[in-house]
N, C-alpha and C. Protein backbone atom coordinates (compact mmCIF):
# COMPACT_ATOMS: atom_id res chain seq x y z
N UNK A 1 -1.77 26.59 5.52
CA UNK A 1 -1.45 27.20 6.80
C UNK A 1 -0.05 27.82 6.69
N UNK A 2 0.19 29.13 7.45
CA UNK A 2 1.08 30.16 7.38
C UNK A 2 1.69 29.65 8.31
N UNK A 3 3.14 29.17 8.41
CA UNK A 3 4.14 28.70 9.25
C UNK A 3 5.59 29.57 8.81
N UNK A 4 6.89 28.89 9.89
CA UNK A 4 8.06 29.30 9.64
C UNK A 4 8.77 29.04 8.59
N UNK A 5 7.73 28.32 7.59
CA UNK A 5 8.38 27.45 6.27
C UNK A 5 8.42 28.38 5.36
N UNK A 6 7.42 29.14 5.61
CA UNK A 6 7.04 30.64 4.38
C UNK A 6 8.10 31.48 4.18
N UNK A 7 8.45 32.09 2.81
CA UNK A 7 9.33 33.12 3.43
C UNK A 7 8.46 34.17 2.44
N UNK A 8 8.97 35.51 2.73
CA UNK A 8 8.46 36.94 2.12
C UNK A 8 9.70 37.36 0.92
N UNK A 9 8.95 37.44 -0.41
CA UNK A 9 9.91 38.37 -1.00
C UNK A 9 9.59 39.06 -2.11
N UNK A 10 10.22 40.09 -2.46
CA UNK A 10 10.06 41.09 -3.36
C UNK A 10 10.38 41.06 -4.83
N UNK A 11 9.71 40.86 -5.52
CA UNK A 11 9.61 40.77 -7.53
C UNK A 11 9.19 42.51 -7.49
N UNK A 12 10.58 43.03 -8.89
CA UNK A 12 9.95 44.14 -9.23
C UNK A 12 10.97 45.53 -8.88
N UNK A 13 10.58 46.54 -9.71
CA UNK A 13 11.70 47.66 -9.48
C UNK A 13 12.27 47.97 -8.42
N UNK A 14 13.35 48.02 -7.74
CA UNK A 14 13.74 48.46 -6.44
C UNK A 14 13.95 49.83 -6.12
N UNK A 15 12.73 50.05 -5.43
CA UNK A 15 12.32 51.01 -4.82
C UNK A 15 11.97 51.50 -3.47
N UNK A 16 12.17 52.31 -2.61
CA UNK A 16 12.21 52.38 -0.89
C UNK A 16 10.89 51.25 -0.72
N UNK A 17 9.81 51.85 -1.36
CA UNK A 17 8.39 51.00 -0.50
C UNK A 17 8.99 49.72 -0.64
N UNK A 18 9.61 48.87 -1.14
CA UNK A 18 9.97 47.57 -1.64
C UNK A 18 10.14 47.02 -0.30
N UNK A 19 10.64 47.34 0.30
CA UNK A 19 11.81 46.80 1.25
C UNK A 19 10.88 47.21 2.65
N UNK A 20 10.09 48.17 2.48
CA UNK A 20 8.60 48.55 3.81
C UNK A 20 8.07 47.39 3.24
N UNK A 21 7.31 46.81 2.38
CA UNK A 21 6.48 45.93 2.56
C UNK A 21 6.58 44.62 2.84
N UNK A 22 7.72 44.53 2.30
CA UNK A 22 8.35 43.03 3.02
C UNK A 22 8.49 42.82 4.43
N UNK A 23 9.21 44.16 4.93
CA UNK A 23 9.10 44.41 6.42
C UNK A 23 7.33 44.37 7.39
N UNK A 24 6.97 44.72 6.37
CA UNK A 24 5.42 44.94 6.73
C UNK A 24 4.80 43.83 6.94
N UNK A 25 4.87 43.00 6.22
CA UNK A 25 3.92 41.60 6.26
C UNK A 25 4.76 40.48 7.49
N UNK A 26 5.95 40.50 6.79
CA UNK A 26 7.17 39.68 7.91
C UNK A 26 6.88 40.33 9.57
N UNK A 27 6.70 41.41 9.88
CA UNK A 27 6.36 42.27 11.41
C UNK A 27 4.85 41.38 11.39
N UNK A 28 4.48 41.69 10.11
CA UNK A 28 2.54 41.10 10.66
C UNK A 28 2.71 39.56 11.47
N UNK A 29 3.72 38.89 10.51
CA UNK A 29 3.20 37.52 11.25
C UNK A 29 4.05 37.40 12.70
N UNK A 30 5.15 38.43 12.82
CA UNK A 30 5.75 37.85 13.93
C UNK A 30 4.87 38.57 15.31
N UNK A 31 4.46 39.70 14.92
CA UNK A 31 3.76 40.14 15.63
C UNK A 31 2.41 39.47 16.12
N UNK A 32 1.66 39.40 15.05
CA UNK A 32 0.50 38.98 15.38
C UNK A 32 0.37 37.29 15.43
N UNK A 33 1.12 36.94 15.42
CA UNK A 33 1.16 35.19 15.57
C UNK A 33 1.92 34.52 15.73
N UNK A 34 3.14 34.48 15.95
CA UNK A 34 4.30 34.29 16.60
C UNK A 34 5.26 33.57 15.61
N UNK A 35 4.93 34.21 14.34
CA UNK A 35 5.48 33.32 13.05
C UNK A 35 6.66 34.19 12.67
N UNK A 36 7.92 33.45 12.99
CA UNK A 36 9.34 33.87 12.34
C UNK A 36 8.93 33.82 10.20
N UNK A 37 8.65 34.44 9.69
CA UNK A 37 9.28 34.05 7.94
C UNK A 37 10.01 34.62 7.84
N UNK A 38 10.59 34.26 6.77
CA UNK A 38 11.96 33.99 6.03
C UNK A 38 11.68 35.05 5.04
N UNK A 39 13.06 36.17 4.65
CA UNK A 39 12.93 36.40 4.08
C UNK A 39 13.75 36.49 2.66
N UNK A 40 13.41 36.55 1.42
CA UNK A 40 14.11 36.13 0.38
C UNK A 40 13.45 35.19 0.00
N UNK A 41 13.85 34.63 -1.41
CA UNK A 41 13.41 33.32 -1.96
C UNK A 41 13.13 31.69 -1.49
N UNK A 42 12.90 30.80 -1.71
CA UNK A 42 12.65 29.96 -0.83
C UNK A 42 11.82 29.14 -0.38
N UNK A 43 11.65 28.14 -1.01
CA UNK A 43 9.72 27.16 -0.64
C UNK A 43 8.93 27.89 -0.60
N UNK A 44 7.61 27.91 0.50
CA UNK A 44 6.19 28.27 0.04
C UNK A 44 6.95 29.81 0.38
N UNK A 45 5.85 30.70 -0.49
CA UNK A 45 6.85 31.87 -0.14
C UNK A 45 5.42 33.14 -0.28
N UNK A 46 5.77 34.67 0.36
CA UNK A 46 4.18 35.43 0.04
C UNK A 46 5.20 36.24 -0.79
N UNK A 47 5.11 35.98 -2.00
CA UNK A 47 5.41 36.95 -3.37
C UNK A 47 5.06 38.62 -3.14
N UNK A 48 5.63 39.45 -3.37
CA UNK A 48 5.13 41.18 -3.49
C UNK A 48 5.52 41.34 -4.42
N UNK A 49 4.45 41.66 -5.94
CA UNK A 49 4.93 41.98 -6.84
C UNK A 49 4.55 42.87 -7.88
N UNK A 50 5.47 43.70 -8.27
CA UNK A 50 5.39 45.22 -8.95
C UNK A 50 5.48 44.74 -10.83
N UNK A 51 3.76 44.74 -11.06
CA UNK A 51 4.27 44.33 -12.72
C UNK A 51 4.13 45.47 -14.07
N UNK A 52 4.25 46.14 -13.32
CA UNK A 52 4.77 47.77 -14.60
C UNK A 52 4.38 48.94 -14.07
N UNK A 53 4.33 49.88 -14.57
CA UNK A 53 3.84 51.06 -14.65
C UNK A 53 2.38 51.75 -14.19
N UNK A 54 1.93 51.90 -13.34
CA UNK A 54 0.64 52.48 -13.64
C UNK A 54 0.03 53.57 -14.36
N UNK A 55 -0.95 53.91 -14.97
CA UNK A 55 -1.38 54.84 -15.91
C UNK A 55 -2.12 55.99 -14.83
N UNK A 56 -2.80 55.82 -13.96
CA UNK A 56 -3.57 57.08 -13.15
C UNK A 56 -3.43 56.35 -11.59
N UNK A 57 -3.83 57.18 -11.10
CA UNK A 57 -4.46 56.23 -9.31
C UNK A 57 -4.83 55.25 -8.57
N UNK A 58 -5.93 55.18 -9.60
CA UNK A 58 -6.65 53.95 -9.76
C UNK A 58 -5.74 52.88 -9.90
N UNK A 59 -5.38 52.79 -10.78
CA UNK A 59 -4.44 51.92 -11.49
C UNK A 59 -3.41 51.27 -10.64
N UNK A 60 -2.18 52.43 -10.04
CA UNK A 60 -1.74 52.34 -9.07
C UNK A 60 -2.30 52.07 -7.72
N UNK A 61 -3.42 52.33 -7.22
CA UNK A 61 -4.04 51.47 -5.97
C UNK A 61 -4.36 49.87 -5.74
N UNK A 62 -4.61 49.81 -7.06
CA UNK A 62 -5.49 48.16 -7.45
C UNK A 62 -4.56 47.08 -7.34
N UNK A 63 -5.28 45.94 -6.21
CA UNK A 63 -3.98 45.16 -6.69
C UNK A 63 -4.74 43.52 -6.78
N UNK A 64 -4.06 42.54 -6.81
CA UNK A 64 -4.95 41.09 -7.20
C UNK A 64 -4.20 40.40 -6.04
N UNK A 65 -4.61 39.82 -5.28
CA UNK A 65 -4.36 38.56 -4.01
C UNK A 65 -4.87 36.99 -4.86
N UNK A 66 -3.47 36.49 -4.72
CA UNK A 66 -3.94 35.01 -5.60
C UNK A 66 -2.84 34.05 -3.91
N UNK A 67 -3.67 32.98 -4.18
CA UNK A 67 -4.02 32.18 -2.93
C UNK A 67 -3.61 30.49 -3.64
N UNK A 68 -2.49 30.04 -3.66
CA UNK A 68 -2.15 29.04 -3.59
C UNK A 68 -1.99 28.20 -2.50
N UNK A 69 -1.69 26.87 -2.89
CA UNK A 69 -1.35 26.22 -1.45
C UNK A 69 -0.18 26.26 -1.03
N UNK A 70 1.26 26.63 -1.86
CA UNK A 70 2.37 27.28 -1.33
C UNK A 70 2.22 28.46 -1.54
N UNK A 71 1.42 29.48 -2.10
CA UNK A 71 2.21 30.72 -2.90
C UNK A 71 0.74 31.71 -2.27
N UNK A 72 1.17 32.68 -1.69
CA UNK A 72 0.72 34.18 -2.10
C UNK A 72 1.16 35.03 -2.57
N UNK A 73 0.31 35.04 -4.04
CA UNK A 73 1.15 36.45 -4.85
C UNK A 73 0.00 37.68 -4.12
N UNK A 74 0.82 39.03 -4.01
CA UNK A 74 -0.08 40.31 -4.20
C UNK A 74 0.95 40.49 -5.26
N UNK A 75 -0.24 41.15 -6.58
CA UNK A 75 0.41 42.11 -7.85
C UNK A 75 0.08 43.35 -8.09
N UNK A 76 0.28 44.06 -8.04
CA UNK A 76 0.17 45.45 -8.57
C UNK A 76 1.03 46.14 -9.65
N UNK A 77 0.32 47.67 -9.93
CA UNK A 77 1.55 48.19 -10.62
C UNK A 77 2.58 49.18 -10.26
N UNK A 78 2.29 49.31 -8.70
CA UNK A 78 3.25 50.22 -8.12
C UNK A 78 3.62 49.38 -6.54
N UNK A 79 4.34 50.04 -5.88
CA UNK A 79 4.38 49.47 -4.78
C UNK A 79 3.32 49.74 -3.56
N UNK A 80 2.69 50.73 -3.87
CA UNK A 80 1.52 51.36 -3.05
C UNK A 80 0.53 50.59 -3.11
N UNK A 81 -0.03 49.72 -4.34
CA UNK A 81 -0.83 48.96 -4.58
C UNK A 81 -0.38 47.53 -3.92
N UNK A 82 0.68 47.33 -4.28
CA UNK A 82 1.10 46.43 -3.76
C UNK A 82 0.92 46.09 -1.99
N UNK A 83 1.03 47.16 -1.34
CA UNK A 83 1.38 47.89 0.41
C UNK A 83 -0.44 47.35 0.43
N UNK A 84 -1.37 48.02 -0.48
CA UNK A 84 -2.58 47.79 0.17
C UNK A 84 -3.18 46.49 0.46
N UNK A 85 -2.72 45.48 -1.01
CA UNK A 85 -2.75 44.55 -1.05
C UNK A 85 -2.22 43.48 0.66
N UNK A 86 -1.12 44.01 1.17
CA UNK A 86 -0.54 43.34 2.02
C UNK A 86 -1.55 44.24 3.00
N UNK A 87 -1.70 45.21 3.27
CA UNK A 87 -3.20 45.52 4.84
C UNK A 87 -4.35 44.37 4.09
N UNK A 88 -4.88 44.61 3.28
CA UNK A 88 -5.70 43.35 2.81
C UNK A 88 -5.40 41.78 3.35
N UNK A 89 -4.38 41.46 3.17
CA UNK A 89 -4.12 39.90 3.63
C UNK A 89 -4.26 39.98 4.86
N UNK A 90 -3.44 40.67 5.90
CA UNK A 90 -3.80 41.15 7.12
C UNK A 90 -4.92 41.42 7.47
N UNK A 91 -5.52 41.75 7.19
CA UNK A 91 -6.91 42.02 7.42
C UNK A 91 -7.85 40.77 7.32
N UNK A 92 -7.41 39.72 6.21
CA UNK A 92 -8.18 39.08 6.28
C UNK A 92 -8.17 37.92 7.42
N UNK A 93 -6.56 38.14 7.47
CA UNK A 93 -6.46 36.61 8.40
C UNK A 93 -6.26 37.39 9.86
N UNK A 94 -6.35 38.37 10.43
CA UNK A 94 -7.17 38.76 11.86
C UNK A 94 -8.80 38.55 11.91
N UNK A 95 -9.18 38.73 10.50
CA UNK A 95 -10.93 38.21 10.98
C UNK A 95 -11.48 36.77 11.16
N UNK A 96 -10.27 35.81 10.18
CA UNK A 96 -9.90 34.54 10.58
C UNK A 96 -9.69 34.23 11.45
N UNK A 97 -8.50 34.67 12.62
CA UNK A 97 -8.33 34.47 13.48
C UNK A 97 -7.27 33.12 13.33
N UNK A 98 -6.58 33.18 11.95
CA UNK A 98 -5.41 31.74 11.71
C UNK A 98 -4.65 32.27 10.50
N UNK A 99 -3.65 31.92 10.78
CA UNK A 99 -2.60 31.97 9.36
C UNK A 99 -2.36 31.30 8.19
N UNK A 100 -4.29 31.42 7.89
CA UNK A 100 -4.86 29.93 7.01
C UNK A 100 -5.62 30.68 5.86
N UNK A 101 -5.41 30.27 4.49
CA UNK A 101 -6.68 30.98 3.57
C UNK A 101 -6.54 29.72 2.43
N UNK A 102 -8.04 29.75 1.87
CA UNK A 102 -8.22 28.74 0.98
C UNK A 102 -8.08 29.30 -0.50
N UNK A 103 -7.30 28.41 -1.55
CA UNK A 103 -7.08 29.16 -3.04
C UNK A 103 -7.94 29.98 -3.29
N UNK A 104 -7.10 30.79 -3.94
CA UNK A 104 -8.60 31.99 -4.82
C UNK A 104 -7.83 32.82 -5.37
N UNK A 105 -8.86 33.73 -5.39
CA UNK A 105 -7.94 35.01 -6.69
C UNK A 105 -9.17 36.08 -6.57
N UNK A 106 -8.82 37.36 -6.06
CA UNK A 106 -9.37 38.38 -5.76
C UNK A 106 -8.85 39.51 -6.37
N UNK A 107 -9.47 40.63 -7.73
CA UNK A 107 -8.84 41.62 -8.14
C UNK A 107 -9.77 42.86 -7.46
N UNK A 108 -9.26 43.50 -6.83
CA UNK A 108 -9.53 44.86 -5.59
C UNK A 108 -8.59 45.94 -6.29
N UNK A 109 -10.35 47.08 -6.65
CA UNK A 109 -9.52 48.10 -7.85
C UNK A 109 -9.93 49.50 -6.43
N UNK A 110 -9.19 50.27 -6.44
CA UNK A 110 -9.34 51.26 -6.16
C UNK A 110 -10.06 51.99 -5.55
N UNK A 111 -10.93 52.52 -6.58
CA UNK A 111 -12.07 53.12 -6.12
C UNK A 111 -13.43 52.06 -6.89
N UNK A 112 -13.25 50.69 -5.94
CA UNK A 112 -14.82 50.01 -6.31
C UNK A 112 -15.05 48.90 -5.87
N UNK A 113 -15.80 47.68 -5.94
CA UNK A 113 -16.03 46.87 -5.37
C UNK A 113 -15.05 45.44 -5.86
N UNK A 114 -14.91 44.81 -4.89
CA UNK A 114 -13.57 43.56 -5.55
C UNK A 114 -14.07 42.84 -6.47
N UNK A 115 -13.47 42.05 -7.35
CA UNK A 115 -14.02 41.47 -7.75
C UNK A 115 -13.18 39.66 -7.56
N UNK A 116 -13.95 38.95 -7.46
CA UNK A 116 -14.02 37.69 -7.17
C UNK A 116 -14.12 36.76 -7.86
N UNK A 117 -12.82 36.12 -7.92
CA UNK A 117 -12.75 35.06 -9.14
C UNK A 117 -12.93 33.60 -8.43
N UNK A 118 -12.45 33.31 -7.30
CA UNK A 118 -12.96 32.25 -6.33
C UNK A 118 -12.96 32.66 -5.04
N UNK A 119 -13.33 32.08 -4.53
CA UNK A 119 -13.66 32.22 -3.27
C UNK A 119 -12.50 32.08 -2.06
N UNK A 120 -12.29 33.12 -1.40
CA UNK A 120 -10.93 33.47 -1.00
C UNK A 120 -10.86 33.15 0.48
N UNK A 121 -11.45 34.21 1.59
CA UNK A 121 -11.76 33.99 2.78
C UNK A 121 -12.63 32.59 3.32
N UNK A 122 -12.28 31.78 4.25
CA UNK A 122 -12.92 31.05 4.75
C UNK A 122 -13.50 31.47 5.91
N UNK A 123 -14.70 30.70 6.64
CA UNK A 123 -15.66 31.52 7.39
C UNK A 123 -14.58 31.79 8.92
N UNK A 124 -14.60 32.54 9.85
CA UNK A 124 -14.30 32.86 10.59
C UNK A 124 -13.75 31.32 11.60
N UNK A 125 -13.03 31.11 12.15
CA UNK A 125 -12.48 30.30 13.05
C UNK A 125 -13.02 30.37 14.66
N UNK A 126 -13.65 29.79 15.28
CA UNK A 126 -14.02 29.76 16.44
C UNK A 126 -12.80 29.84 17.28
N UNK A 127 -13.05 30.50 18.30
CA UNK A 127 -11.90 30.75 19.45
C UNK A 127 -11.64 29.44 19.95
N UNK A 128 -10.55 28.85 20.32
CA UNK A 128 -10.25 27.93 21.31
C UNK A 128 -11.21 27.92 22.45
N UNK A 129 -11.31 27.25 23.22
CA UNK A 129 -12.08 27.60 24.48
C UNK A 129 -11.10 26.42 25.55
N UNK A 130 -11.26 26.71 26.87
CA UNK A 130 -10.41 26.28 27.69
C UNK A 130 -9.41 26.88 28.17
């Protein structure tokens, strides 16, 4: 579970997008769930990280979501990949409906279908009622 314990930070060339995506994910939770993180290094933490060069588009779009019980890495090889990676997490935990995901490891290329190394999303969360 995604709390104020988390913080957001950036591995990788420093570059303008660097510093949008950190902003990006950190706005997601305060916005959409009332979660202050931290940003910089620091206990459980959501990693953004740029690990070389990309060769074409593709390449640069694709990125891998790995799902620890402290740690979300997104990796890519640019920061763009990286950016999609973070609408991806977002995305997943509004269909959740919690700031909750179970280990896994998901590589999402570009132009094609993800591929799935465990099982990432848990089933949807029932609304409160009352």
């Amino acid at each position: 579970m995604i709390d104020g314990s988390w913080s957001v930070l950036a591995e990788g060339p420093m570059e303008d997008p660097r510093s949008f995506a950190v902003e990006e994910i950190a706005s997601f939770f305060r916005d959409a769930a009332g979660i202050a993180v931290r940003t910089g290094p620091g206990g459980k933490a959501i990693a953004l990280r740029v690990t070389g060069n990309a060769v074409d588009r593709r390449d640069a779009e694709s990125y891998t979501l790995r799902v620890t019980e402290d740690r979300i890495t997104i990796e890519a090889r640019s920061w763009r990949g990286v950016l999609y990676g973070v609408y991806y997490l977002e995305q997943i935990l509004l269909d959740r409906g919690a700031p909750a995901l179970r280990p896994g490891e998901i590589r999402v290329y570009a132009d094609g279908d993800p591929i799935w190394k465990h099982s990432l999303p848990l089933p949807k969360i029932s609304p409160k009622k009352g």
